[in-house]
PDB file of N, CA and C in Angstrom:
ATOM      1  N   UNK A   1     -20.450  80.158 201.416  1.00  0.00           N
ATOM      2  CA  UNK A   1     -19.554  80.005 200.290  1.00  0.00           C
ATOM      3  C   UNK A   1     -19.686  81.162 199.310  1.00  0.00           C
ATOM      4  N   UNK A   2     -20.917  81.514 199.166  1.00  0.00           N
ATOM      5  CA  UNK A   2     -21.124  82.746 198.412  1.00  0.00           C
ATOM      6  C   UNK A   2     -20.742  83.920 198.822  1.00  0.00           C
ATOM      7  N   UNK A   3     -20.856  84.054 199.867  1.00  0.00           N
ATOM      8  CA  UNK A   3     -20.337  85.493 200.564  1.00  0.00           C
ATOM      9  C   UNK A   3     -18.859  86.025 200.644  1.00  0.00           C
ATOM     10  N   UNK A   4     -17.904  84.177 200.869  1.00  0.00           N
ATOM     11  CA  UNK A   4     -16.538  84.499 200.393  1.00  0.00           C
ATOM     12  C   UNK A   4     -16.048  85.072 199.279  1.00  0.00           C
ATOM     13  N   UNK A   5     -16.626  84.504 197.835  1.00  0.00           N
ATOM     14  CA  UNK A   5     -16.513  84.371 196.575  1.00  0.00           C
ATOM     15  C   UNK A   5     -16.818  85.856 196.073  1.00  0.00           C
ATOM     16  N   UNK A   6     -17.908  86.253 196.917  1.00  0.00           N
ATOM     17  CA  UNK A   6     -18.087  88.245 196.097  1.00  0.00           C
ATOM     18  C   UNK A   6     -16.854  89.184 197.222  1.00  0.00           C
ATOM     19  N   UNK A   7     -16.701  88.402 198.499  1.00  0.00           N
ATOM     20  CA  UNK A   7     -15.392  89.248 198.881  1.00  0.00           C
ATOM     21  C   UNK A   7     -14.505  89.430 198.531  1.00  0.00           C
ATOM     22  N   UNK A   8     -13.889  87.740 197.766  1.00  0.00           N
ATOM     23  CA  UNK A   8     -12.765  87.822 197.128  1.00  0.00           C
ATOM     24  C   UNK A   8     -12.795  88.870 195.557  1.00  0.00           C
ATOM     25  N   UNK A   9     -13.950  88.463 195.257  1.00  0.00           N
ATOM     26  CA  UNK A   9     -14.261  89.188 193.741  1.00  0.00           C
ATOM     27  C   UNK A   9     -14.021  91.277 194.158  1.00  0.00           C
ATOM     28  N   UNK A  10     -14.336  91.353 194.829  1.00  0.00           N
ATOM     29  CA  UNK A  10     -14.131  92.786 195.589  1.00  0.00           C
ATOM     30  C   UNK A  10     -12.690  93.163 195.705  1.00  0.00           C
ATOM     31  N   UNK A  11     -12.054  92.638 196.201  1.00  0.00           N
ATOM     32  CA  UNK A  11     -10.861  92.721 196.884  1.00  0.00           C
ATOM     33  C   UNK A  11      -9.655  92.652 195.629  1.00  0.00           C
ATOM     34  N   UNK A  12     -10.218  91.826 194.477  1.00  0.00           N
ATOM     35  CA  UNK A  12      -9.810  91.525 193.164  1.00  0.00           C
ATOM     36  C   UNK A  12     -10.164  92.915 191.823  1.00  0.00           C
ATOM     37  N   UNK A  13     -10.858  93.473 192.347  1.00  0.00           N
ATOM     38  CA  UNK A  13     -11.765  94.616 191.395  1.00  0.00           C
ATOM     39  C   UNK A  13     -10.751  96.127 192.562  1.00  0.00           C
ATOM     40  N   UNK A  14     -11.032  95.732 193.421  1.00  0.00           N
ATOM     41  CA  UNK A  14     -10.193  96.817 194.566  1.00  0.00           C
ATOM     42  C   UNK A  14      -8.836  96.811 193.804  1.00  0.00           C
ATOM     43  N   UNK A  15      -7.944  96.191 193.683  1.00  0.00           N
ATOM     44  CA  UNK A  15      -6.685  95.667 193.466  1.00  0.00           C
ATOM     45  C   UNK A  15      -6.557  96.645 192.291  1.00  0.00           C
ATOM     46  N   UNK A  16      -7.462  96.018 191.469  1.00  0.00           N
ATOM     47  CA  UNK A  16      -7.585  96.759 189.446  1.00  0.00           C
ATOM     48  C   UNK A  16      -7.293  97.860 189.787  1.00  0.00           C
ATOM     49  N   UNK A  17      -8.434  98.300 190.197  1.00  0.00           N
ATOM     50  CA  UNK A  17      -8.613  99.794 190.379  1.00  0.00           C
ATOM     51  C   UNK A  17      -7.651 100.552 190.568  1.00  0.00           C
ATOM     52  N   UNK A  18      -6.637  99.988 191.993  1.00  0.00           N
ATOM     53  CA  UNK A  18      -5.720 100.426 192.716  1.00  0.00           C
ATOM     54  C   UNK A  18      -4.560 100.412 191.771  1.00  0.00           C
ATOM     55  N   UNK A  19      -4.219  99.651 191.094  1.00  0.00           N
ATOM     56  CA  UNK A  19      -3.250  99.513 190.101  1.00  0.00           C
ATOM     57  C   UNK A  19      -3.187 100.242 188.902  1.00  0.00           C
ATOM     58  N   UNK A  20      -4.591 100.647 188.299  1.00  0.00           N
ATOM     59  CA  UNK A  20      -4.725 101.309 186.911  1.00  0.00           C
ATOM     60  C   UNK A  20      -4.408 103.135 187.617  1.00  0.00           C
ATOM     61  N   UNK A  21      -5.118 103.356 188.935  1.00  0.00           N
ATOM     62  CA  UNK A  21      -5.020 104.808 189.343  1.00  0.00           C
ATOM     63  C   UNK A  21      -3.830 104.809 189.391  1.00  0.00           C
ATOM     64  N   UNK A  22      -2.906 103.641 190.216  1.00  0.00           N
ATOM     65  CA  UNK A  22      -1.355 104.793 190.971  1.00  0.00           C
ATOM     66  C   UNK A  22      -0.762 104.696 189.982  1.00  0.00           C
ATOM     67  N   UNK A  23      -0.503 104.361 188.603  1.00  0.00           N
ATOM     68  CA  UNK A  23       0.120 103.644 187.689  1.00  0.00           C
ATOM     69  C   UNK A  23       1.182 104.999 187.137  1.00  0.00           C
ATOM     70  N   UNK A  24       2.344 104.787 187.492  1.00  0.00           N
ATOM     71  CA  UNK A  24       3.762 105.718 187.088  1.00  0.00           C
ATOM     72  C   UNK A  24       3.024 106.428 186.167  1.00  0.00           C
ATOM     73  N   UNK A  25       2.733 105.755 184.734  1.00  0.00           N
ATOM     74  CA  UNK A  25       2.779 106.086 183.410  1.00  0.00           C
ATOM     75  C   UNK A  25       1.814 107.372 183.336  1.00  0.00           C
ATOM     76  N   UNK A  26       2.000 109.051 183.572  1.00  0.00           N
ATOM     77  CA  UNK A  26       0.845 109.547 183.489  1.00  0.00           C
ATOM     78  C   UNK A  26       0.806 110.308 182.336  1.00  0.00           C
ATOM     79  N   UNK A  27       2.045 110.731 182.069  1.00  0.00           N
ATOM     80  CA  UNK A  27       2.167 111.060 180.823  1.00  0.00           C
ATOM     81  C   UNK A  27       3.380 111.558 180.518  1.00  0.00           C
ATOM     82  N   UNK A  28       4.027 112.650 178.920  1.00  0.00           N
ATOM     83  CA  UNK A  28       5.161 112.710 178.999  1.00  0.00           C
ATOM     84  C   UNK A  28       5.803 113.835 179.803  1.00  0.00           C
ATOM     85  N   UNK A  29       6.880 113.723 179.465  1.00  0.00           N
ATOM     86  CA  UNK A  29       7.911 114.258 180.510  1.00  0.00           C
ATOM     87  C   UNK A  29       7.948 115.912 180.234  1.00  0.00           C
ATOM     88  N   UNK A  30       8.287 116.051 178.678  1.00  0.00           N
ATOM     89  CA  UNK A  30       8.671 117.530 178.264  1.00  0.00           C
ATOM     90  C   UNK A  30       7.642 118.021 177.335  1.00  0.00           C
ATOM     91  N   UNK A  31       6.991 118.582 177.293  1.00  0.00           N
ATOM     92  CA  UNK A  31       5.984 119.427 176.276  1.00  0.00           C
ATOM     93  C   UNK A  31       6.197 120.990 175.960  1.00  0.00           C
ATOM     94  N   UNK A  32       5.612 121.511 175.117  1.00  0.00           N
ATOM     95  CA  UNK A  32       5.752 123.102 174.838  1.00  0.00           C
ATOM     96  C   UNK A  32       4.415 123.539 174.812  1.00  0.00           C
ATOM     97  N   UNK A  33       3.808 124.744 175.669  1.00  0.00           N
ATOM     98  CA  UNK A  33       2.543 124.696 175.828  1.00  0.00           C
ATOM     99  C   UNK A  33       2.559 126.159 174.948  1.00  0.00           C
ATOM    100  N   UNK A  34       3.902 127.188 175.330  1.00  0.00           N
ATOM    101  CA  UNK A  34       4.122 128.012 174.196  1.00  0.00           C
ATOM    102  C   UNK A  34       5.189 127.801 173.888  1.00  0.00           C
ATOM    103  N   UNK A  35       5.549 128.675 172.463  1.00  0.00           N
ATOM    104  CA  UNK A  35       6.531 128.525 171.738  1.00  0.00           C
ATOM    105  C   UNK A  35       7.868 130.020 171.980  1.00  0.00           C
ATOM    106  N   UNK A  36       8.979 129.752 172.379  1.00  0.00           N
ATOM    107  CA  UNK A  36       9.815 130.865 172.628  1.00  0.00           C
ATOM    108  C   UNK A  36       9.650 131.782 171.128  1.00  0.00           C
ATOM    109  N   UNK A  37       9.297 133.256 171.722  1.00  0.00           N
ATOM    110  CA  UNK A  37       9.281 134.039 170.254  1.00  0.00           C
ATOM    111  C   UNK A  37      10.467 134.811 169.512  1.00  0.00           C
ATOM    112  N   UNK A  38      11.394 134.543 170.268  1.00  0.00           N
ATOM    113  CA  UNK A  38      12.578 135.317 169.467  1.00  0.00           C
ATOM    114  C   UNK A  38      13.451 134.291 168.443  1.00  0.00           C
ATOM    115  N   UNK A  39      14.355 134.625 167.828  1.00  0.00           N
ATOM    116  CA  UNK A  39      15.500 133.696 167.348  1.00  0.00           C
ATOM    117  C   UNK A  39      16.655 133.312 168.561  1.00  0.00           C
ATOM    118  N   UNK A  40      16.910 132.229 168.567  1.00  0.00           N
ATOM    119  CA  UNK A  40      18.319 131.644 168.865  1.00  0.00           C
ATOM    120  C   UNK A  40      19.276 131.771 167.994  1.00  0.00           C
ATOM    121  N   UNK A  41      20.645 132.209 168.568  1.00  0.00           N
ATOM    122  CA  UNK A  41      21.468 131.925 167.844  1.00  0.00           C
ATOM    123  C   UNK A  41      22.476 130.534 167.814  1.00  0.00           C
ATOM    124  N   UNK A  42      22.202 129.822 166.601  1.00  0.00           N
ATOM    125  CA  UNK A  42      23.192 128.234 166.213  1.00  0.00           C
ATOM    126  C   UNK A  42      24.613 127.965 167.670  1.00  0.00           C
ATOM    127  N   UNK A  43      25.318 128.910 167.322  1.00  0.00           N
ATOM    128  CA  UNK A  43      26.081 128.623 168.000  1.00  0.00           C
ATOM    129  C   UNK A  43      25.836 128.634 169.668  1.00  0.00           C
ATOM    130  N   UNK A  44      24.662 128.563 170.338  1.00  0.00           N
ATOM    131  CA  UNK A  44      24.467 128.652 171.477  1.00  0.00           C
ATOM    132  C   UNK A  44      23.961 127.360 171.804  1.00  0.00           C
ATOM    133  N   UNK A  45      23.390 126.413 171.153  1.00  0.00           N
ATOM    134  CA  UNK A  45      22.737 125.289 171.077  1.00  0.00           C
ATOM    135  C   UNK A  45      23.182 123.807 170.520  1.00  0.00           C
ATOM    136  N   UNK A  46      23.407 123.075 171.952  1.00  0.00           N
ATOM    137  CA  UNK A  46      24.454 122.220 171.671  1.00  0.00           C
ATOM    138  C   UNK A  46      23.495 120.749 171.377  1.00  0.00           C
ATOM    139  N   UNK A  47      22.432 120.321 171.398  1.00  0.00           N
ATOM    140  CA  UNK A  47      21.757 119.563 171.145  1.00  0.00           C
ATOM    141  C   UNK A  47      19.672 119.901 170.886  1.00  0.00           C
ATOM    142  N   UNK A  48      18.871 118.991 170.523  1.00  0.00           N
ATOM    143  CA  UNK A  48      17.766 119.319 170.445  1.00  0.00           C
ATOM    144  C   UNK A  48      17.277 118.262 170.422  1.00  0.00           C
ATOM    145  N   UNK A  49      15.573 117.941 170.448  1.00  0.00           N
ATOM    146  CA  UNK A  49      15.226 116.618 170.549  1.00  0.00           C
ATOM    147  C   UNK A  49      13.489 117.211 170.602  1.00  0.00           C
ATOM    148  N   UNK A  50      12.844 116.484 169.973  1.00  0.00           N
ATOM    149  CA  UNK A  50      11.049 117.063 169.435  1.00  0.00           C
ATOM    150  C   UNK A  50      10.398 116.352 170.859  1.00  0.00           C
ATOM    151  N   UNK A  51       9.632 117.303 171.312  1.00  0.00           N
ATOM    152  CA  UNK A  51       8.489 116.539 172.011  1.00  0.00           C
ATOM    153  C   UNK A  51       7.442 115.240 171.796  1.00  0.00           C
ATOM    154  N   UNK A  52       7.159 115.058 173.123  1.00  0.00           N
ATOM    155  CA  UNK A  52       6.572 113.368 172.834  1.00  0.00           C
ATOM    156  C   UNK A  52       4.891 113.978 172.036  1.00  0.00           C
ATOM    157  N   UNK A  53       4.638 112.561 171.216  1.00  0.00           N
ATOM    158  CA  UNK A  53       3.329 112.945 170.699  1.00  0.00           C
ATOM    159  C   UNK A  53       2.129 112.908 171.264  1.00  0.00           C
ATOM    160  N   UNK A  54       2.308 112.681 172.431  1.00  0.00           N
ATOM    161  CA  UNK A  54       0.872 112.750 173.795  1.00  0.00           C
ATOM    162  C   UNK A  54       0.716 114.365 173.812  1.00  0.00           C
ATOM    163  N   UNK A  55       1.814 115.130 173.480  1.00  0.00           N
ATOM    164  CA  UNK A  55       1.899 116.783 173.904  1.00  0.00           C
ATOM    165  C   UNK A  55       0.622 117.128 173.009  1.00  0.00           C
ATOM    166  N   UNK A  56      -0.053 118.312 173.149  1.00  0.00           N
ATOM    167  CA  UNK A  56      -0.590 118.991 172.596  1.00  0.00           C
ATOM    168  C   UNK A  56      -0.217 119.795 171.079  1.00  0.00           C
ATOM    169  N   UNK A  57       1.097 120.300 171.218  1.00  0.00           N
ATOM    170  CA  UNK A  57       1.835 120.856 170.517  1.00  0.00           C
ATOM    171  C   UNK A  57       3.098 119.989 170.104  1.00  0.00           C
ATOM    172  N   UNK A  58       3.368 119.738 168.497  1.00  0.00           N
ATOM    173  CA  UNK A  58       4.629 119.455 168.180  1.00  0.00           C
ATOM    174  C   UNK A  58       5.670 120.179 168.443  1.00  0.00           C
ATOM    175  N   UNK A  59       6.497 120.280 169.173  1.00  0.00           N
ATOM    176  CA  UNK A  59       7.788 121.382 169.476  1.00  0.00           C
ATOM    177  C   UNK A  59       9.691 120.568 169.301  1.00  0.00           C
ATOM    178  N   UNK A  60      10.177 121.687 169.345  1.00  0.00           N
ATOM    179  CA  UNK A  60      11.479 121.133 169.323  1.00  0.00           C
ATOM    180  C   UNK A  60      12.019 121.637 170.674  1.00  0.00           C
ATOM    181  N   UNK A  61      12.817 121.162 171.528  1.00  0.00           N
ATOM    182  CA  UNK A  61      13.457 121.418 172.515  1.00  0.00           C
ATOM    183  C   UNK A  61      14.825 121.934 172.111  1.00  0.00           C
ATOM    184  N   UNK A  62      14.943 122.830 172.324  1.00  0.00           N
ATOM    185  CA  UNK A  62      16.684 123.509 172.205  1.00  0.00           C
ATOM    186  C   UNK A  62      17.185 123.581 173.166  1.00  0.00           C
ATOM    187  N   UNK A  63      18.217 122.584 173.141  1.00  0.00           N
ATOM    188  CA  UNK A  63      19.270 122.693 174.866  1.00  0.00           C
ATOM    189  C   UNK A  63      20.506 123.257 174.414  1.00  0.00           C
ATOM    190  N   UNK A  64      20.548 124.725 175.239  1.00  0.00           N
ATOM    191  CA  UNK A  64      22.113 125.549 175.649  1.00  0.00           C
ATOM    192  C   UNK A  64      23.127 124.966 175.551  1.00  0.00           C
ATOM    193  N   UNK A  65      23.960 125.885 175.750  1.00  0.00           N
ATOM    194  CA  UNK A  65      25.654 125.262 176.633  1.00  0.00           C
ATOM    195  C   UNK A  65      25.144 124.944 177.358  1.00  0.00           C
ATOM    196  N   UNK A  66      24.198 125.700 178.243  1.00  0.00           N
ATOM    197  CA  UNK A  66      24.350 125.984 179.471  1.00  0.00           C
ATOM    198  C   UNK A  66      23.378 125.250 180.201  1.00  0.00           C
ATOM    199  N   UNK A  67      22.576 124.169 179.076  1.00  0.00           N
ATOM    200  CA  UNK A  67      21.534 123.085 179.466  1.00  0.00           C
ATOM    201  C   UNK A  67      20.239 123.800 180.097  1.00  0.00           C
ATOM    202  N   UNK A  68      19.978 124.996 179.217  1.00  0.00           N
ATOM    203  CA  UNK A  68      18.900 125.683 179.308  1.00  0.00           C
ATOM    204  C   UNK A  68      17.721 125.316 177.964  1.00  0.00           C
ATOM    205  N   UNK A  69      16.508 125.091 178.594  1.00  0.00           N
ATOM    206  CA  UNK A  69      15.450 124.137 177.738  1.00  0.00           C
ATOM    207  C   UNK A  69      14.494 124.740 176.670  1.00  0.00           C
ATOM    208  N   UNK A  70      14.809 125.240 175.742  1.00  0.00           N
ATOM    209  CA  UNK A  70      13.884 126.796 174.867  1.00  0.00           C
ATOM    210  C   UNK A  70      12.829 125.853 174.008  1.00  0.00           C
ATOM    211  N   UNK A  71      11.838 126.096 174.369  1.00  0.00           N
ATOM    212  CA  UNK A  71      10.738 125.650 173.407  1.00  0.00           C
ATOM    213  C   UNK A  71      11.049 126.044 172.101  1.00  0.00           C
ATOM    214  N   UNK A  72      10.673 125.498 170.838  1.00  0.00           N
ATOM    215  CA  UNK A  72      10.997 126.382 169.491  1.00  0.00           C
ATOM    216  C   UNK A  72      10.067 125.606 168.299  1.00  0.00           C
ATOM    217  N   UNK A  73       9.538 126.604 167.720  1.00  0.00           N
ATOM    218  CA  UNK A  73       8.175 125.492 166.825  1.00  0.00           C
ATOM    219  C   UNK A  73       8.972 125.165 165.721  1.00  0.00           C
ATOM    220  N   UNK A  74       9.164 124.030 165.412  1.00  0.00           N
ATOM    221  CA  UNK A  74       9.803 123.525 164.751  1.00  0.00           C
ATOM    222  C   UNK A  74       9.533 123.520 163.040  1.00  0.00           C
ATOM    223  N   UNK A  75       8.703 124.035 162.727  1.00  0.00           N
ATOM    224  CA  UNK A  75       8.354 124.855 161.636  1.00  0.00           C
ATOM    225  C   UNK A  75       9.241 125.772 160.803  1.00  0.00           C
ATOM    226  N   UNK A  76       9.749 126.762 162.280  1.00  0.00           N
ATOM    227  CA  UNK A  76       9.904 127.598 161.481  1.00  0.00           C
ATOM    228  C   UNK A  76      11.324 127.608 160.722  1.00  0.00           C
ATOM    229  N   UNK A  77      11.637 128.342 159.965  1.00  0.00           N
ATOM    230  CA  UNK A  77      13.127 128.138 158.779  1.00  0.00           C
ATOM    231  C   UNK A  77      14.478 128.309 160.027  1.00  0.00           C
ATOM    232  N   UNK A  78      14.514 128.891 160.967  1.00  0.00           N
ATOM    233  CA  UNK A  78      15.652 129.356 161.660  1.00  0.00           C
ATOM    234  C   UNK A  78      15.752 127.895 162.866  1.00  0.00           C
ATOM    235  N   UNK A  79      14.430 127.484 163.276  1.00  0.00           N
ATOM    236  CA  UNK A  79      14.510 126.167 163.730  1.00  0.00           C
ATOM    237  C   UNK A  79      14.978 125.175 163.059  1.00  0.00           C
ATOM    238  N   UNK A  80      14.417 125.229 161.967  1.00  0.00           N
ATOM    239  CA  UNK A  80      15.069 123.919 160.707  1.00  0.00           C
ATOM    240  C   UNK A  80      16.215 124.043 160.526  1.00  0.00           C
ATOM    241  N   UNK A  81      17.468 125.369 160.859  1.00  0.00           N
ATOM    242  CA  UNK A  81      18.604 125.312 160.245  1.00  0.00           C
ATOM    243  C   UNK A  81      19.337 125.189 161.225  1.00  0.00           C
ATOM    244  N   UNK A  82      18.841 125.232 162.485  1.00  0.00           N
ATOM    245  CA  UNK A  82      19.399 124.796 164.229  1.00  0.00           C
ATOM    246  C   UNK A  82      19.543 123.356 163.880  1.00  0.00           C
ATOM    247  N   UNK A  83      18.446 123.044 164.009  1.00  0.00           N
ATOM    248  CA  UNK A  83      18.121 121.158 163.764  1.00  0.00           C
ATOM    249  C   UNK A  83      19.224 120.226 163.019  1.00  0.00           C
ATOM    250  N   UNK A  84      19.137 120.875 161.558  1.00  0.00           N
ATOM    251  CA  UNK A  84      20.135 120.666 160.758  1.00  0.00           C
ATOM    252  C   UNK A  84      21.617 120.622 161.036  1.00  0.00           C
ATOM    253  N   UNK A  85      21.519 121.760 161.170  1.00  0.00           N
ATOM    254  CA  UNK A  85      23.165 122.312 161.990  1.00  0.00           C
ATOM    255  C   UNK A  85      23.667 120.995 162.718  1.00  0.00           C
ATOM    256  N   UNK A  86      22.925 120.678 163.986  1.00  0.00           N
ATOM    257  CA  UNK A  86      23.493 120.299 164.696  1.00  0.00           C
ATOM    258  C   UNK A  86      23.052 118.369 164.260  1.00  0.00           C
ATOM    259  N   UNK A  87      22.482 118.403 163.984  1.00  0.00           N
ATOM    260  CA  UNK A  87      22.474 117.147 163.123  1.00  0.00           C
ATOM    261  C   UNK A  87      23.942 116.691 162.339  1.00  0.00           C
ATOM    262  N   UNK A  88      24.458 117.391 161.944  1.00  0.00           N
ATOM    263  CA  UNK A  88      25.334 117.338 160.810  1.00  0.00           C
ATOM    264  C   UNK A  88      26.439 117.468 161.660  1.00  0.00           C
ATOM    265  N   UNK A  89      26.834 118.190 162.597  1.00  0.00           N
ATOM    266  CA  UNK A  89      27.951 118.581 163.350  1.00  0.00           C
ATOM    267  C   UNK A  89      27.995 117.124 164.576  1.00  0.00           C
ATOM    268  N   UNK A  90      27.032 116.369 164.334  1.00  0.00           N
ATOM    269  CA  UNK A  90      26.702 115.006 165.614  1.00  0.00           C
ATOM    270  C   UNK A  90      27.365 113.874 164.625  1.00  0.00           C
ATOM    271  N   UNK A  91      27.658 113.968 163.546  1.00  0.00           N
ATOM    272  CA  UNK A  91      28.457 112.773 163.003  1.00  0.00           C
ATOM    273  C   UNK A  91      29.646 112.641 162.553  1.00  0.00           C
TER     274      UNK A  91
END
């Protein structure tokens, strides 16, 4: 009876294990590990959206026309007036 009871307990701890490793969730999707160093220009950039806070780095994502993905530190004054911009032009 005992010998069943630590197999099952095994097989139950196996399971955990197996479930916490394969588990989808590994982390986020988009991060900025560097930051693009030039300016964008407004009119090239049709939406934006900040990285998840698991990232290392706070960043802003700048998406193209052309659905091209530009890292951009969101700090800086020419980022803030992208952001803005298109904030304002979304309502």
């Amino acid at each position: 009876m005992k010998t069943s009871h630590i197999f099952l307990l095994c097989i139950l701890g196996a399971a955990l294990l197996y479930s916490v490793i394969c588990s989808n969730e590994v982390g986020p999707d988009d991060c900025c590990f560097k930051f693009y160093p030039r300016r964008v220009k407004k009119n090239l950039i049709h939406s934006y959206y900040m990285t998840d806070y698991r990232c290392p780095k706070t960043g802003a994502i700048l998406v193209t026309q052309k659905s091209r993905h530009i890292c951009a530190d969101p700090n800086l004054s020419w980022v803030e007036n992208i952001m803005k911009s298109v904030d304002e032009s979304s309502f």
